[in-house]
C-alpha atoms as a PDB file:
ATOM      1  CA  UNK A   1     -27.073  15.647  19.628  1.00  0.00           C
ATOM      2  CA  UNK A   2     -25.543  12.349  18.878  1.00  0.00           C
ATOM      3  CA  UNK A   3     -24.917  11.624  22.340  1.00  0.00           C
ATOM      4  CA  UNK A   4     -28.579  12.601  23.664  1.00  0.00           C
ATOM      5  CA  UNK A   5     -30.222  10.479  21.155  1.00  0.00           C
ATOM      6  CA  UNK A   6     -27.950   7.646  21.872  1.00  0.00           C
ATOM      7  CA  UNK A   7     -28.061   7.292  24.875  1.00  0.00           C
ATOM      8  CA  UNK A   8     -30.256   9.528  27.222  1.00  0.00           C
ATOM      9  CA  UNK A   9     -33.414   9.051  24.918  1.00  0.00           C
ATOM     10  CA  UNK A  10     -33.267   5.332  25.209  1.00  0.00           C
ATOM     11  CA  UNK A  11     -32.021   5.643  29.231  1.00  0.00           C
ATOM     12  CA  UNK A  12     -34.898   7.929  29.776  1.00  0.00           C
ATOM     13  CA  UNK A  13     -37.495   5.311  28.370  1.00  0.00           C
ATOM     14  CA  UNK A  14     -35.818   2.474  30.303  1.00  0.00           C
ATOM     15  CA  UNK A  15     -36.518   4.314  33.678  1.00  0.00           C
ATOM     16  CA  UNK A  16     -39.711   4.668  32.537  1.00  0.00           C
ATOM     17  CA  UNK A  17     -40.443   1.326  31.572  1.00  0.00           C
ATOM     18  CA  UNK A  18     -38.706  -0.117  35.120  1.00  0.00           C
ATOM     19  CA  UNK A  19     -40.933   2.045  37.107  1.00  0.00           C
ATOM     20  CA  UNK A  20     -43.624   0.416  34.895  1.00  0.00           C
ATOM     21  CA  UNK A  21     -42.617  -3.168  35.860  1.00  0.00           C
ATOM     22  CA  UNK A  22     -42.246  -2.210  39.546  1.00  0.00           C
ATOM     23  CA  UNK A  23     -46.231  -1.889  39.260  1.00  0.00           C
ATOM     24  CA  UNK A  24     -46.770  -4.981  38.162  1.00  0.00           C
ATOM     25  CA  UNK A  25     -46.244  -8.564  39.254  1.00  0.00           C
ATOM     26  CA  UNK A  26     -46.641 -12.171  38.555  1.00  0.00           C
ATOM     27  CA  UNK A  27     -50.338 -12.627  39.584  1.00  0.00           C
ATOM     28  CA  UNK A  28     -50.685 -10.036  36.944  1.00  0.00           C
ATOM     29  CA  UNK A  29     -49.697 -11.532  33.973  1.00  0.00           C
ATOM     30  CA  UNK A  30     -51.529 -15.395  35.345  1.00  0.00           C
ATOM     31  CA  UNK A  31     -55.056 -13.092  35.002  1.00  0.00           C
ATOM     32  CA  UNK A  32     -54.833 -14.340  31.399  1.00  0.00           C
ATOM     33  CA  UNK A  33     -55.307 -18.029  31.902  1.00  0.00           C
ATOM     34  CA  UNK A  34     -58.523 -16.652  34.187  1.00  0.00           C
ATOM     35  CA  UNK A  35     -59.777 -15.206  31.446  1.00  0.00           C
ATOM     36  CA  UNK A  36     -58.363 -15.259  27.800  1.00  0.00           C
ATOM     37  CA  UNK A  37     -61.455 -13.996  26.088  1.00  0.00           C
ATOM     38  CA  UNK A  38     -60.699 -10.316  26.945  1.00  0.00           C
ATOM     39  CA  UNK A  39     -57.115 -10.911  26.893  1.00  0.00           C
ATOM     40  CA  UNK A  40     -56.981 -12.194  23.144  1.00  0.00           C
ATOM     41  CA  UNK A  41     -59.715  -9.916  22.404  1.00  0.00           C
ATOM     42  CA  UNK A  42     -58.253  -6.840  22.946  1.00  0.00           C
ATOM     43  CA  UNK A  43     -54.258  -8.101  22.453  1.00  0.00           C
ATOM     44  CA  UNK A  44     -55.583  -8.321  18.443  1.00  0.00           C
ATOM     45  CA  UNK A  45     -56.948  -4.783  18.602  1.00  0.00           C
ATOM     46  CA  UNK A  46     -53.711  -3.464  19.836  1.00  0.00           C
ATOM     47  CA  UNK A  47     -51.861  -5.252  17.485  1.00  0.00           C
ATOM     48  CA  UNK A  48     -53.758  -5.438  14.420  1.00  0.00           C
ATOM     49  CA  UNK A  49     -56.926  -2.760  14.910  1.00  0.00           C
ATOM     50  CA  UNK A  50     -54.747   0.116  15.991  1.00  0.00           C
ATOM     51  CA  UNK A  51     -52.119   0.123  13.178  1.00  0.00           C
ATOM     52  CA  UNK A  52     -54.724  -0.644  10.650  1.00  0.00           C
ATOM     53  CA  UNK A  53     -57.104   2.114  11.841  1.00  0.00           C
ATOM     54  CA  UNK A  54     -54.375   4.499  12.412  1.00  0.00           C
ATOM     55  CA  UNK A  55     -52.821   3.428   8.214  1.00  0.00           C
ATOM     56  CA  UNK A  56     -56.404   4.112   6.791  1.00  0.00           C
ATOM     57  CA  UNK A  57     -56.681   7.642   8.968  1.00  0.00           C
ATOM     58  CA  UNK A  58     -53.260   8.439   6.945  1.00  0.00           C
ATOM     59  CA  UNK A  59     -54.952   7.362   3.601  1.00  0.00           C
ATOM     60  CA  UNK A  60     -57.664   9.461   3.950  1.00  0.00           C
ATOM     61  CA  UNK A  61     -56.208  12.790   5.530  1.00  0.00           C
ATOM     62  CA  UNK A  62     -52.686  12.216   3.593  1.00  0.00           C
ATOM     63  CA  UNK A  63     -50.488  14.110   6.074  1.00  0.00           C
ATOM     64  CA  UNK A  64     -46.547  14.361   5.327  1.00  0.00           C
ATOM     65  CA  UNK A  65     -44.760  11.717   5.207  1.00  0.00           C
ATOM     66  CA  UNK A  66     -42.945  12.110   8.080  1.00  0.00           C
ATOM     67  CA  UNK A  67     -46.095  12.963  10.015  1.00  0.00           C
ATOM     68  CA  UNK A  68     -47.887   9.761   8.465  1.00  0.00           C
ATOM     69  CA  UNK A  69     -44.506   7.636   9.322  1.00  0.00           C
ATOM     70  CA  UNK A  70     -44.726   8.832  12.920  1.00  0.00           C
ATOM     71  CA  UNK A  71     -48.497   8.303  13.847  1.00  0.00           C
ATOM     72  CA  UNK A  72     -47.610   4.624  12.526  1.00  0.00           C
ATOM     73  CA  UNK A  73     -44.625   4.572  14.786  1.00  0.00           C
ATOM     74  CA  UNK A  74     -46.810   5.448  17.271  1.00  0.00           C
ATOM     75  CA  UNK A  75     -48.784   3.115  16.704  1.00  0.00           C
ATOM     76  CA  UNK A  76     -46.522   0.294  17.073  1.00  0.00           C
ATOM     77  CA  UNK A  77     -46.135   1.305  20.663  1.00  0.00           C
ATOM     78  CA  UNK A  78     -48.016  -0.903  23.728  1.00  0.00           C
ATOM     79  CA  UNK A  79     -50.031   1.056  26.222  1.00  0.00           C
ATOM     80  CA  UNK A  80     -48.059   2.334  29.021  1.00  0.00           C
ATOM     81  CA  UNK A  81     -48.097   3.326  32.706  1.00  0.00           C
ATOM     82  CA  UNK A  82     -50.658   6.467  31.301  1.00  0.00           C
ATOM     83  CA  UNK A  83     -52.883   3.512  30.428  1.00  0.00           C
ATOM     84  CA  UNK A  84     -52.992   1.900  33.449  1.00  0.00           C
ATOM     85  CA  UNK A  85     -53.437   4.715  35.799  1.00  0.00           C
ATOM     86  CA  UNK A  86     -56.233   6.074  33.652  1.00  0.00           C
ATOM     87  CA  UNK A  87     -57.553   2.300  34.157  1.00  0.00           C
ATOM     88  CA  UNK A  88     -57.927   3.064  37.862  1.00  0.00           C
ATOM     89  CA  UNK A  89     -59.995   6.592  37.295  1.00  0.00           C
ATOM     90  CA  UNK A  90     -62.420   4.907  34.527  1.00  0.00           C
ATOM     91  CA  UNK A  91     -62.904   2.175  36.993  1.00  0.00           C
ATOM     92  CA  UNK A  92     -62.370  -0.270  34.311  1.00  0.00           C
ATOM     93  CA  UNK A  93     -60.557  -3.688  34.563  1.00  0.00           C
ATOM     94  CA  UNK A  94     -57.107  -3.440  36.237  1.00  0.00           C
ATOM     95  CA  UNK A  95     -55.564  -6.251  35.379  1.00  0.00           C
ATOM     96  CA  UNK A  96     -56.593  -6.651  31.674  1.00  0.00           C
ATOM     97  CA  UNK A  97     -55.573  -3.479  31.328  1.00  0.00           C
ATOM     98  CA  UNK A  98     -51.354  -4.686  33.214  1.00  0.00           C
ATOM     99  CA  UNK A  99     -51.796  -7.833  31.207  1.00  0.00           C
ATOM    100  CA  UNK A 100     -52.200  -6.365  28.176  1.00  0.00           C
ATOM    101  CA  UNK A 101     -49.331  -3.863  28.498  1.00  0.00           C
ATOM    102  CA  UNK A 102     -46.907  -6.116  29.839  1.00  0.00           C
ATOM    103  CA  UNK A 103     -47.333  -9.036  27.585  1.00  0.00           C
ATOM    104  CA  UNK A 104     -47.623  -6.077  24.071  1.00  0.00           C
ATOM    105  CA  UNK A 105     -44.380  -4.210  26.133  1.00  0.00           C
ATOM    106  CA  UNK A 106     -42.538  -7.945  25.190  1.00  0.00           C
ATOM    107  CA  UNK A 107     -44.215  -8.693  22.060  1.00  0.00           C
ATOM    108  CA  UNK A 108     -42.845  -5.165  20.629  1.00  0.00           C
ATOM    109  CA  UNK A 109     -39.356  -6.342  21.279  1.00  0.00           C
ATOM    110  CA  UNK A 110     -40.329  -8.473  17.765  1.00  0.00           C
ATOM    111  CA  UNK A 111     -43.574  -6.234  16.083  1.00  0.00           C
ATOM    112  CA  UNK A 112     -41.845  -2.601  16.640  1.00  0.00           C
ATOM    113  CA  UNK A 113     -38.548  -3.427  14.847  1.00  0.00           C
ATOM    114  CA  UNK A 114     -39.934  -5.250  11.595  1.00  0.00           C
ATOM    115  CA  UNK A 115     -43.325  -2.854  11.157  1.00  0.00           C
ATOM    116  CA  UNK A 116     -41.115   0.014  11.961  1.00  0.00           C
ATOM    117  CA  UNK A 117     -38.792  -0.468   9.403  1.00  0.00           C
ATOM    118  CA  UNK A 118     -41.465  -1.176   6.610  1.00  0.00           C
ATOM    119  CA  UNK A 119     -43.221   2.077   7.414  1.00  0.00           C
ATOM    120  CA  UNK A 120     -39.688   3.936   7.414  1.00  0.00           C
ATOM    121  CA  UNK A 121     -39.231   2.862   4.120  1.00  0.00           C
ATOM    122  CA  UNK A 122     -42.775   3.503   2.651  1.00  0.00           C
ATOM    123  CA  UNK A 123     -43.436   6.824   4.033  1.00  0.00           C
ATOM    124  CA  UNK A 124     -39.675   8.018   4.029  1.00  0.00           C
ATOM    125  CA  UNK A 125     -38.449   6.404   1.088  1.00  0.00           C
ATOM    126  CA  UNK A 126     -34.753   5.651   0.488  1.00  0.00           C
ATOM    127  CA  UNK A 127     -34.232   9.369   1.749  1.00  0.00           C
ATOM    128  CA  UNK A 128     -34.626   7.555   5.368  1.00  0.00           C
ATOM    129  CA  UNK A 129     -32.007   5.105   5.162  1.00  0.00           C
ATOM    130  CA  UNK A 130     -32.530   1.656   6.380  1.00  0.00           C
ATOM    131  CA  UNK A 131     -33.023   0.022   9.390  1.00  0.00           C
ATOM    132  CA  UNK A 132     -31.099  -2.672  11.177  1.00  0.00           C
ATOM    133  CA  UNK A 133     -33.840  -5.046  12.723  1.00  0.00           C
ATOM    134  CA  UNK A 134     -31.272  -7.008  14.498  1.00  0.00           C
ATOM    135  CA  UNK A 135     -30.097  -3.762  15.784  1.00  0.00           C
ATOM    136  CA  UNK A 136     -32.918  -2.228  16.671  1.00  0.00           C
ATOM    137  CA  UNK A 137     -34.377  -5.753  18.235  1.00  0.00           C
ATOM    138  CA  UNK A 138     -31.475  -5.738  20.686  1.00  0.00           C
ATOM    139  CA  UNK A 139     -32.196  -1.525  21.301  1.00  0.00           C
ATOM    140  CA  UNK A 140     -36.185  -2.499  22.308  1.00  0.00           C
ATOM    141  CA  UNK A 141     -35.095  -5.512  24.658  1.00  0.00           C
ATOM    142  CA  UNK A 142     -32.612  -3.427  26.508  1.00  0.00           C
ATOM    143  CA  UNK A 143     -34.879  -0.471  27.125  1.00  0.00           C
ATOM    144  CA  UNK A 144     -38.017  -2.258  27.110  1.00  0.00           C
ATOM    145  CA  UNK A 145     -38.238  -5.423  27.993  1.00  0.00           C
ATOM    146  CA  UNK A 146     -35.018  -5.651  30.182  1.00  0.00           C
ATOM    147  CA  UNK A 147     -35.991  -3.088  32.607  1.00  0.00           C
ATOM    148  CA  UNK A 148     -39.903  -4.131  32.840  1.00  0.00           C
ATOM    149  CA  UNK A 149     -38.738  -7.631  33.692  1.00  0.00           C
ATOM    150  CA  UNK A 150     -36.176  -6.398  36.307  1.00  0.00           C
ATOM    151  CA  UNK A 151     -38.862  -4.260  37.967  1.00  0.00           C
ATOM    152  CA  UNK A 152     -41.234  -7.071  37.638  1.00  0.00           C
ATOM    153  CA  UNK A 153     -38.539  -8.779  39.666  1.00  0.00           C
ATOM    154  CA  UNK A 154     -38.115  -6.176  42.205  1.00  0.00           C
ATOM    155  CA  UNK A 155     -41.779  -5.648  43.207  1.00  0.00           C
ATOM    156  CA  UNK A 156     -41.188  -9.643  43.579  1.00  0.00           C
ATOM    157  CA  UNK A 157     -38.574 -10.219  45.300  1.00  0.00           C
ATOM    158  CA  UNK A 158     -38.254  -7.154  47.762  1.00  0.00           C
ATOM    159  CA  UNK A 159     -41.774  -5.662  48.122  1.00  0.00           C
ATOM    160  CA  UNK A 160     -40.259  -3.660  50.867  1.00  0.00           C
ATOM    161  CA  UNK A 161     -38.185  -1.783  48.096  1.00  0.00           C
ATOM    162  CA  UNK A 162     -41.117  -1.768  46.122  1.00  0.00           C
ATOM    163  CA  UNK A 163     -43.321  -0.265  48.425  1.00  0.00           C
ATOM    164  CA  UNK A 164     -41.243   2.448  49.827  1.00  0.00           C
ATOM    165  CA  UNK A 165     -39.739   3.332  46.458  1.00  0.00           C
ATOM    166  CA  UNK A 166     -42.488   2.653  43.762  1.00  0.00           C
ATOM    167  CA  UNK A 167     -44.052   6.313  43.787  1.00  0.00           C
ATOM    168  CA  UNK A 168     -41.104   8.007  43.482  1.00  0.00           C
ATOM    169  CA  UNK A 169     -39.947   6.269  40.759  1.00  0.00           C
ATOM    170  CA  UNK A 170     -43.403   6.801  38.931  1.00  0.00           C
ATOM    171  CA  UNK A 171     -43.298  10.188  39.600  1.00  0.00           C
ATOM    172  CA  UNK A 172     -39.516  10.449  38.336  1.00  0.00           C
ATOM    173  CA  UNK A 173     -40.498   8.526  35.351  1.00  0.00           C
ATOM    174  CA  UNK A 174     -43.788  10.820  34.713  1.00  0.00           C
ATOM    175  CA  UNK A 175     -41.117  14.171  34.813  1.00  0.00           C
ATOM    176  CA  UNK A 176     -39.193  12.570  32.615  1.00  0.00           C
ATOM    177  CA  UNK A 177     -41.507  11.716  30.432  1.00  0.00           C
ATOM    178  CA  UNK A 178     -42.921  15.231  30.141  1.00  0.00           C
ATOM    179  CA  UNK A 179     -38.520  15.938  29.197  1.00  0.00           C
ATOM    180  CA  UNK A 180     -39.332  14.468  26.158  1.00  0.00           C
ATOM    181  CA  UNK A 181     -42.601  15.657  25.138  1.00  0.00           C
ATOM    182  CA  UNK A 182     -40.807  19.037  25.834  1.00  0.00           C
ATOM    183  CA  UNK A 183     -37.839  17.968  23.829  1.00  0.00           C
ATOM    184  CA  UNK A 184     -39.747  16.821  20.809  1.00  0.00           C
ATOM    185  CA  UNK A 185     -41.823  20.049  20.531  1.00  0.00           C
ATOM    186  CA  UNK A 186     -39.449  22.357  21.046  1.00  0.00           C
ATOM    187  CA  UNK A 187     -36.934  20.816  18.605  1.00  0.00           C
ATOM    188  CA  UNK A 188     -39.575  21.160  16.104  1.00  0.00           C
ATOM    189  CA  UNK A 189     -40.995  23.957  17.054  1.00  0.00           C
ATOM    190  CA  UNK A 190     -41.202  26.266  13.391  1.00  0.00           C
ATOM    191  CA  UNK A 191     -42.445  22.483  11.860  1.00  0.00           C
ATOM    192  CA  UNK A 192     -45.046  22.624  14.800  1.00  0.00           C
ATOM    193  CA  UNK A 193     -46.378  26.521  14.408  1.00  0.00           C
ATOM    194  CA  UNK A 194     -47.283  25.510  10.770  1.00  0.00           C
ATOM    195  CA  UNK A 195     -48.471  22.012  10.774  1.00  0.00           C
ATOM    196  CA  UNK A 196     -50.081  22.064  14.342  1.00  0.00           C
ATOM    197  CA  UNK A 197     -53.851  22.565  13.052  1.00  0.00           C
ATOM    198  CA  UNK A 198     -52.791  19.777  10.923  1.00  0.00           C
ATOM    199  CA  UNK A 199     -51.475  17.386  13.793  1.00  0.00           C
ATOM    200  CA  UNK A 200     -54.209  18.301  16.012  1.00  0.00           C
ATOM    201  CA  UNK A 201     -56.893  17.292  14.096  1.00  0.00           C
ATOM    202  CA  UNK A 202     -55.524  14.333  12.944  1.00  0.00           C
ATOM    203  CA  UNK A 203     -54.752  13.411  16.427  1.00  0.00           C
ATOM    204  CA  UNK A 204     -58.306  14.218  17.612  1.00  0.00           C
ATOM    205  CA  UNK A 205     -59.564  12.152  14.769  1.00  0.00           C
ATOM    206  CA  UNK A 206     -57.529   9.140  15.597  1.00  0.00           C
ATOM    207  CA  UNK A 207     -58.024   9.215  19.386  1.00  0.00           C
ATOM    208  CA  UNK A 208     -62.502   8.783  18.772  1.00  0.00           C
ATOM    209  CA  UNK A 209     -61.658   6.532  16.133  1.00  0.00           C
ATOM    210  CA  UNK A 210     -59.819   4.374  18.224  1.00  0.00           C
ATOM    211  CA  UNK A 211     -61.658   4.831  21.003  1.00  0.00           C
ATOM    212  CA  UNK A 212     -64.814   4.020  19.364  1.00  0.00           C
ATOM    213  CA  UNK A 213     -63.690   0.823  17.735  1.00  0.00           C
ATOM    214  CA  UNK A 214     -61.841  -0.367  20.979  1.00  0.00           C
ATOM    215  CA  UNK A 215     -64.842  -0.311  22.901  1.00  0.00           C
ATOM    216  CA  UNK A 216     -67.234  -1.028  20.176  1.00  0.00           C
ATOM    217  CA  UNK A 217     -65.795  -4.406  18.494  1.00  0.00           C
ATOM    218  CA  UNK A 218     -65.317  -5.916  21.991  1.00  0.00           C
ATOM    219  CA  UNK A 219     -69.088  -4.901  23.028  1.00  0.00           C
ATOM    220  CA  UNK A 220     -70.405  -6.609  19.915  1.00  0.00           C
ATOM    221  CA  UNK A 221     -68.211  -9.792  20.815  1.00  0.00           C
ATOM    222  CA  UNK A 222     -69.966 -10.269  23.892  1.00  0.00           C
ATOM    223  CA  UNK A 223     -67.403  -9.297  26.767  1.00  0.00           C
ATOM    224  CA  UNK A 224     -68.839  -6.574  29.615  1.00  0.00           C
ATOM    225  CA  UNK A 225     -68.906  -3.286  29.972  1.00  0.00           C
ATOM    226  CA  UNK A 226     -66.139  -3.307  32.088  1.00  0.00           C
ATOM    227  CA  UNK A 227     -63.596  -5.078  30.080  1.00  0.00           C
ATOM    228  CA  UNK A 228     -64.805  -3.423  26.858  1.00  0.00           C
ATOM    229  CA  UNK A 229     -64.054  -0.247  28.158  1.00  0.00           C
ATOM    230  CA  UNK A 230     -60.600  -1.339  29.317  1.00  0.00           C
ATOM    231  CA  UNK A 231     -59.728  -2.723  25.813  1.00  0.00           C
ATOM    232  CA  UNK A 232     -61.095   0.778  24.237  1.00  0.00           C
ATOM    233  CA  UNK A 233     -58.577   2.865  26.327  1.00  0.00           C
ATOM    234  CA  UNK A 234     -55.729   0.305  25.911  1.00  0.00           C
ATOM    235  CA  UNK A 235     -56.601   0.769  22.101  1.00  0.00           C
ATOM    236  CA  UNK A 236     -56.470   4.665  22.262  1.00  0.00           C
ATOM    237  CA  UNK A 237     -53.798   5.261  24.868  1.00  0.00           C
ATOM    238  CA  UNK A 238     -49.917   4.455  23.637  1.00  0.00           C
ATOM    239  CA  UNK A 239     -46.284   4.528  25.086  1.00  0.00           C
ATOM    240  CA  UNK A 240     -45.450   7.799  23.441  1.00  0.00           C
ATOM    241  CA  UNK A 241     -42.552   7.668  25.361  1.00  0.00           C
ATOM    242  CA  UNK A 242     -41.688   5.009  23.659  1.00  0.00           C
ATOM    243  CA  UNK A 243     -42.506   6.164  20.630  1.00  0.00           C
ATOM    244  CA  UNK A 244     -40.430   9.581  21.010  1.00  0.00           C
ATOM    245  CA  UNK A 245     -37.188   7.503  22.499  1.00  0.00           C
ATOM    246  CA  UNK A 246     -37.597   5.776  19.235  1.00  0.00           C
ATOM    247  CA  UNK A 247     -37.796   8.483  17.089  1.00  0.00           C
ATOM    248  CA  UNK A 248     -34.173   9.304  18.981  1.00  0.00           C
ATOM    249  CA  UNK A 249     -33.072   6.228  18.083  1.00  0.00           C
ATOM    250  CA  UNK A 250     -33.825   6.897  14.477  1.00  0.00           C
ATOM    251  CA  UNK A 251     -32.731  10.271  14.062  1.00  0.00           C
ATOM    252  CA  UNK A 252     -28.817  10.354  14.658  1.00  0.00           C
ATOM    253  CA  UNK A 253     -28.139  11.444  11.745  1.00  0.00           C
ATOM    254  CA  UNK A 254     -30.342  15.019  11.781  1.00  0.00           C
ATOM    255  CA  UNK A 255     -29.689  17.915  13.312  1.00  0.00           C
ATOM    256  CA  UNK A 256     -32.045  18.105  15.500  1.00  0.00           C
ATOM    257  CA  UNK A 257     -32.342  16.412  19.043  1.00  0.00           C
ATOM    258  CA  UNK A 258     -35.802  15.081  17.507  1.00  0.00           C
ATOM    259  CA  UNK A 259     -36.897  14.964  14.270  1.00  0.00           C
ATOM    260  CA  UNK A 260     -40.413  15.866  12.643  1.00  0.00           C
ATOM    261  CA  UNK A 261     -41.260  12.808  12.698  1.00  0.00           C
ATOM    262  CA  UNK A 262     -41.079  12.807  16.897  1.00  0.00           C
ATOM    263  CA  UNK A 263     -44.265  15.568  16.242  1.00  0.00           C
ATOM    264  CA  UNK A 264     -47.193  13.229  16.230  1.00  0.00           C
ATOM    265  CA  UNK A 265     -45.974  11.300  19.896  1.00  0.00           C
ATOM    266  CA  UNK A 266     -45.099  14.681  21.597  1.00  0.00           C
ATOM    267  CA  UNK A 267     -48.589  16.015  20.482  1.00  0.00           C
ATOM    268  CA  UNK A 268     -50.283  13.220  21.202  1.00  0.00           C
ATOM    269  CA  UNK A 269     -48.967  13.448  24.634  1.00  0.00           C
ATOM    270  CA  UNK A 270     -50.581  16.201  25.514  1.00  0.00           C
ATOM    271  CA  UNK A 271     -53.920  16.060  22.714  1.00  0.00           C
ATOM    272  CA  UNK A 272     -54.774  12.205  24.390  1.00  0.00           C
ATOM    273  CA  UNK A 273     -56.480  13.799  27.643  1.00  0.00           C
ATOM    274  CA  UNK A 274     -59.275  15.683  25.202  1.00  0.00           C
ATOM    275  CA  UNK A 275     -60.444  12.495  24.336  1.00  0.00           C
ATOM    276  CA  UNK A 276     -59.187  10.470  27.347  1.00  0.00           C
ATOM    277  CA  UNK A 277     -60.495  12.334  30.125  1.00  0.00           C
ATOM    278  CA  UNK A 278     -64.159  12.758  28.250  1.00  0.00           C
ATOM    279  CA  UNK A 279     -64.312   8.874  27.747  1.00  0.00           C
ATOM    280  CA  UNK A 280     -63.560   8.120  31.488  1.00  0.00           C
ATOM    281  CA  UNK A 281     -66.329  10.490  32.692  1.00  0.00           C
ATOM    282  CA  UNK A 282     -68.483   8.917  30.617  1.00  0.00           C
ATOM    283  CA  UNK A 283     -67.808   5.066  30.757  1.00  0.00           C
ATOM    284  CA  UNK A 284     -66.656   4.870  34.425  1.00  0.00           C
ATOM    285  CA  UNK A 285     -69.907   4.037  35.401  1.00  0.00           C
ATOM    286  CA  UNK A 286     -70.536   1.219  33.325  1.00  0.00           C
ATOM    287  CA  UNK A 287     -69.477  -1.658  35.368  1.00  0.00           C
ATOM    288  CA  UNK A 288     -71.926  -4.752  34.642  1.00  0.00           C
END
């Protein structure tokens, strides 16, 4: 167990997050000085909105701690390749959408270590132990940032690579990904057959929550359809892989390859299309 959550958790989310950075590019991340309005806009809802939405959902509802201490972990997460590529089927704005997860993917190298470690110690007490932020900082540059920027500088520097190479990888990374939904439900599986009404609801409830707001708040600010959209499923649509590799991370010390906690991110997973899916086929066509 040790040696899984070590170091294949975290290896698995750095493949993931390089075949994430070989989609993106430069020009990507210069759409912000084009236009910061939607950029700022929806980087605050990521970072403020969606913890603060998802902390008063766990107020009201009052879940289990460790259920309530993973939907914040979750989210703490950026959006992720998921994001992106549902981006392209809602018809929404492309590269808000990249800039927003690669400039939250770097910020969380900072944001995921410190709000992580207050919510492990609110909702899990001194029964979770404490966390090295130091520690943990170094963990979220190596298998977040580090591999984003080398694929960043990949689809840069040999676009022949990048072009012959770039769907396999995001195919590799999407198996792998499904690994560790697998992993997380079926190492909680008896936790799962009893609290799954519980996780799905909450999940459900979240998901048109934030969904609601994302697109909402940036509507009544002024931006278009188009980018309010985009913001909205940035807003509802995490890294769960990231969020699961974490809960790895966290978790050496169980017995299990995941721990409970890992629940609400492998659910989620699977959960996000009900809303996700609905929301595209009824937004894509708002373009002004």
């Amino acid at each position: 167990m040790d040696m899984l959550s070590v170091a294949l958790l975290p290896l698995i989310l750095a493949f993931i997050m390089f075949a994430l950075g070989l989609s993106m590019q430069i020009a990507d991340i210069k759409y912000i000085a084009k236009a910061p309005k939607p950029f700022i806009i929806g980087f605050i809802a990521q970072l403020v909105l969606l913890p603060v939405i998802t902390l008063l959902l766990i107020l009201l509802l009052k879940p289990a701690p460790e259920f309530a201490f993973g939907f914040m972990l979750l989210s703490f997460c950026p959006g992720g390749v998921t994001s992106n590529m549902l981006c392209t089927l809602l018809k929404g704005n492309l590269p808000l959408s990249v800039a927003l997860t690669s400039v939250m993917s770097l910020v969380s190298i900072f944001t995921v270590p410190v709000l992580t470690a207050w919510a492990y110690g609110h909702f899990l007490g001194t029964e979770g132990g404490s966390i090295n932020l130091v520690s943990m900082g170094i963990k979220m540059f190596l298998i977040t940032a580090l591999p984003v920027g080398l694929g960043i500088f990949m689809h840069e520097k040999k676009p022949a690579f990048t072009r012959a190479y770039r769907d396999k990888f995001m195919k590799a990374a999407f198996i792998l990904f499904a690994i560790l939904v697998a992993v997380a439900i079926i190492s909680n599986r008896e936790v799962l057959f009893n609290e799954s009404g519980q996780i799905t609801v909450m999940i459900l409830t979240l998901l048109v929550a934030l969904f609601v707001v994302g697109l909402g708040i940036p509507k009544l600010l002024g931006l278009s359809w188009r980018d309010a959209k985009t913001i909205g499923l940035e807003v509802g649509i995490q890294n769960s892989s990231m969020a699961l590799a974490l809960s790895g991370i966290l978790a050496v010390s169980t017995d299990s390859i995941l721990p409970a906690f890992a629940l609400p991110a492998g659910v989620y997973s699977v959960v996000m299309y009900l809303v996700a899916l609905p929301y595209i086929w009824l937004f894509r066509r708002f373009n002004d």
